[in-house]
Protein backbone atom coordinates (compact mmCIF):
# COMPACT_ATOMS: atom_id res chain seq x y z
CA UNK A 1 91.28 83.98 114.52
CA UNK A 2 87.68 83.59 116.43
CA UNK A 3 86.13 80.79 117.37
CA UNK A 4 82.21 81.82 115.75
CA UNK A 5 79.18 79.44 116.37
CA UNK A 6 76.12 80.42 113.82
CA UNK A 7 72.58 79.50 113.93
CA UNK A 8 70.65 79.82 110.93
CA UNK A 9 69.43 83.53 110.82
CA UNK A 10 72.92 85.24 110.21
CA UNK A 11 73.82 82.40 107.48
CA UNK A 12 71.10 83.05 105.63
CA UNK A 13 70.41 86.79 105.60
CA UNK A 14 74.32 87.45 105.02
CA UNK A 15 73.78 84.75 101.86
CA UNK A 16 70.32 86.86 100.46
CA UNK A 17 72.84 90.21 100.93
CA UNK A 18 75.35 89.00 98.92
CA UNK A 19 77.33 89.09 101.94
CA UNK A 20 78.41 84.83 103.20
CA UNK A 21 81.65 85.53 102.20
CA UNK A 22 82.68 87.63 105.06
CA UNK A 23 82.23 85.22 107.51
CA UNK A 24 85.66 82.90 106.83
CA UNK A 25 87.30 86.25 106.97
CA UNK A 26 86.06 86.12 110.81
CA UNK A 27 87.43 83.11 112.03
CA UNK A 28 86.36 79.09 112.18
CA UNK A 29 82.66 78.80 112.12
CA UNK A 30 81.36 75.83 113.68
CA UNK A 31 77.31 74.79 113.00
CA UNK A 32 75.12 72.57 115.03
CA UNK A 33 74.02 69.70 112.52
CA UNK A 34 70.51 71.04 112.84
CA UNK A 35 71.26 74.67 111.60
CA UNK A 36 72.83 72.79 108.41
CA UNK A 37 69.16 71.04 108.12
CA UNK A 38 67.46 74.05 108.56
CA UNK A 39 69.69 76.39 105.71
CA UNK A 40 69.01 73.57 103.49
CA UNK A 41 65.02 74.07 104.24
CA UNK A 42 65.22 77.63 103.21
CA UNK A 43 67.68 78.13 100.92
CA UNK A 44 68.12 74.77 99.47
CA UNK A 45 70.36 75.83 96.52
CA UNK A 46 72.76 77.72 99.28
CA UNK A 47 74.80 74.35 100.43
CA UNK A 48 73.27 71.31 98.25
CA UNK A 49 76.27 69.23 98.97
CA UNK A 50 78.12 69.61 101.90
CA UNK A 51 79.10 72.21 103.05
CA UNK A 52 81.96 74.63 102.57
CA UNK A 53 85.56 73.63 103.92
CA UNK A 54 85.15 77.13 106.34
CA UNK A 55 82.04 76.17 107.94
CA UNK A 56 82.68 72.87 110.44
CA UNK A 57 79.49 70.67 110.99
CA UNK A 58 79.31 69.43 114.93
CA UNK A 59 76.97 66.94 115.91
CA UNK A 60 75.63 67.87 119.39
CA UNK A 61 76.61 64.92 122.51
CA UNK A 62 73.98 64.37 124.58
CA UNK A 63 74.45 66.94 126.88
CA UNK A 64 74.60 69.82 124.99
CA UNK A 65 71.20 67.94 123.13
CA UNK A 66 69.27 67.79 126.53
CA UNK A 67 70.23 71.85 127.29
CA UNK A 68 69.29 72.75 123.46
CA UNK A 69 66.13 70.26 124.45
CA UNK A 70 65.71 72.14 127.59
CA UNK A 71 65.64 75.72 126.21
CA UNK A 72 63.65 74.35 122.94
CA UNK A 73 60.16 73.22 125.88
CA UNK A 74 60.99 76.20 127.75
CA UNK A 75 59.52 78.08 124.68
CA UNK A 76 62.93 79.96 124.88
CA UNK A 77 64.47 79.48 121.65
CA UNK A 78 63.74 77.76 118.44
CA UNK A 79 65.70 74.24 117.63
CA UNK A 80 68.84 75.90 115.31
CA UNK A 81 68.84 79.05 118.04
CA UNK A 82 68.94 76.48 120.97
CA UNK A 83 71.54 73.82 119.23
CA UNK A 84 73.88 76.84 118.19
CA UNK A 85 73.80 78.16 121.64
CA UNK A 86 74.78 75.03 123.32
CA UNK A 87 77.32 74.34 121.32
CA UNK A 88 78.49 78.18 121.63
CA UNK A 89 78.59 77.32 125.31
CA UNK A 90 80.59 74.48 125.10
CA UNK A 91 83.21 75.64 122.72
CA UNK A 92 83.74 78.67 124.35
CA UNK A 93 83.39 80.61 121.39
CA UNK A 94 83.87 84.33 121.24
CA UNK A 95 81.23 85.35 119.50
CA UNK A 96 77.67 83.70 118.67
CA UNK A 97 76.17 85.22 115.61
CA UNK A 98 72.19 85.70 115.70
CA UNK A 99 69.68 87.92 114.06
CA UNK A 100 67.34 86.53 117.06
CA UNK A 101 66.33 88.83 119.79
CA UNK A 102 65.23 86.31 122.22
CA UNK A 103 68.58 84.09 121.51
CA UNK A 104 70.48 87.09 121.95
CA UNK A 105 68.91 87.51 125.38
CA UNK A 106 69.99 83.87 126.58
CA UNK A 107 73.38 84.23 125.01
CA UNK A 108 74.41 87.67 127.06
CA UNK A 109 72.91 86.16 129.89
CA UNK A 110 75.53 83.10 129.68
CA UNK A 111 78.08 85.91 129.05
CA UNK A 112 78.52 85.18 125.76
CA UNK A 113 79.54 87.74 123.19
CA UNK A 114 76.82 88.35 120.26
CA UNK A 115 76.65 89.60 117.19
CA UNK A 116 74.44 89.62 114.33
CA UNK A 117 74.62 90.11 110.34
CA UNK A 118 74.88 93.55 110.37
CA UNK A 119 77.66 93.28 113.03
CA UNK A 120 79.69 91.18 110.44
CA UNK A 121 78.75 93.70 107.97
CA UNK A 122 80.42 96.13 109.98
CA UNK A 123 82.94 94.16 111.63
CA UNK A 124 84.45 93.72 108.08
CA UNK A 125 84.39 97.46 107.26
CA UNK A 126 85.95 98.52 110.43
CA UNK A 127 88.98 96.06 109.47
CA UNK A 128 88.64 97.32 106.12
CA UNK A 129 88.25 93.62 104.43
CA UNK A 130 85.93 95.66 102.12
CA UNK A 131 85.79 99.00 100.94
CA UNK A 132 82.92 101.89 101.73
CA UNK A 133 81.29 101.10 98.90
CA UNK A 134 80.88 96.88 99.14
CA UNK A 135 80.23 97.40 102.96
CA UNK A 136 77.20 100.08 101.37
CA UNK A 137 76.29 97.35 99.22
CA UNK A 138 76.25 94.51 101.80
CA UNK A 139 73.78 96.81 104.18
CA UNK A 140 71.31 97.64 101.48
CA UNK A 141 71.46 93.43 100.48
CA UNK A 142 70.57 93.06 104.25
CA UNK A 143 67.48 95.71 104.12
CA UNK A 144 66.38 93.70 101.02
CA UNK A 145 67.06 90.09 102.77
CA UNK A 146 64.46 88.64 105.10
CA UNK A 147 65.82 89.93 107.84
CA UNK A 148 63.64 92.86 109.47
CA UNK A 149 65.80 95.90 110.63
CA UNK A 150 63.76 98.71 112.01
CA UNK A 151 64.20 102.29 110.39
CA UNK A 152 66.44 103.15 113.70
CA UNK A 153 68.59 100.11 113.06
CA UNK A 154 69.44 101.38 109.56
CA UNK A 155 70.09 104.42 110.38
CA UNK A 156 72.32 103.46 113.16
CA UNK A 157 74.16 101.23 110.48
CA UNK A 158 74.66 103.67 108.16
CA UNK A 159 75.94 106.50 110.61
CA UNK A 160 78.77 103.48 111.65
CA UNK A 161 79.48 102.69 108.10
CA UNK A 162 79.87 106.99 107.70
CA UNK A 163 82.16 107.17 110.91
CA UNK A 164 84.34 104.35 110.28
CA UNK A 165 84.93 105.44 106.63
CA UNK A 166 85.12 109.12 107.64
CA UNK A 167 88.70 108.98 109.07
CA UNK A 168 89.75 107.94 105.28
CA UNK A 169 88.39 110.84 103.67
């Protein structure tokens, strides 16, 4: 199983698509306390309580705090973006799911593997953990969600959903 740190983006848009449930599939998915905060912000009706056994809550040492803190005044990445990363870091994880461009950036840079929601999306086609038609389904909940995907992006999506199907045809 992978080791997965999340900041807020992925959790979210893979929520609005319909789509949360993949990530257990993926591995152990650890959150900074502060991404918890900010999925209750916008999608307070997501996680009310705590929440779910598959996603662990980590409180940041103050270490990790001061580099989050660090990349945060640098006007690099916003709070969840910069405590998810740190904690990514530290944890060694092997992948660090974002929908943002610029925390993509500073992940590869530390040499950290990325991927966003629509690489779950098709992550969990490609092991066939859902079928053609719910991986379809997931990708057009993503288009609708609030995450922006530009026309190439979609149509790169739905090529890979085509070509990893297309060998069971």
């Amino acid at each position: 199983m992978k080791r997965l740190v999340a900041d807020t983006g992925p959790l979210l848009h893979l929520h609005e698509a319909g789509a949360l449930h993949l990530l257990p599939m993926m591995g152990e998915i650890h959150l900074p306390s502060l991404v918890l905060a900010e999925l209750r912000a916008h999608a307070p009706a997501l996680w009310p309580g705590l929440p779910p056994i598959w996603a662990t809550s980590r409180v940041l040492p103050t270490e990790l705090q001061q580099q989050a803190d660090a990349w945060q005044r640098a006007g690099l990445l916003h709070g969840g973006e910069a405590e998810a990363l740190a904690l990514a870091t530290s944890l060694k994880a092997d992948w660090f799911l974002t929908d943002d461009a610029a925390a993509r950036l500073v992940a590869e840079s530390l040499g950290l593997e990325v991927r966003g929601s629509l690489g779950v999306v098709l992550w969990a086609a490609a092991h066939r953990l859902v079928s053609r038609s719910e991986a379809e389904a997931h990708l057009a909940g993503l288009e609708r969600s609030s995450l922006w995907l530009s026309p190439r992006v979609r149509s790169e999506a739905r090529n890979a959903l085509v070509q990893l199907f297309s060998a069971d045809e």
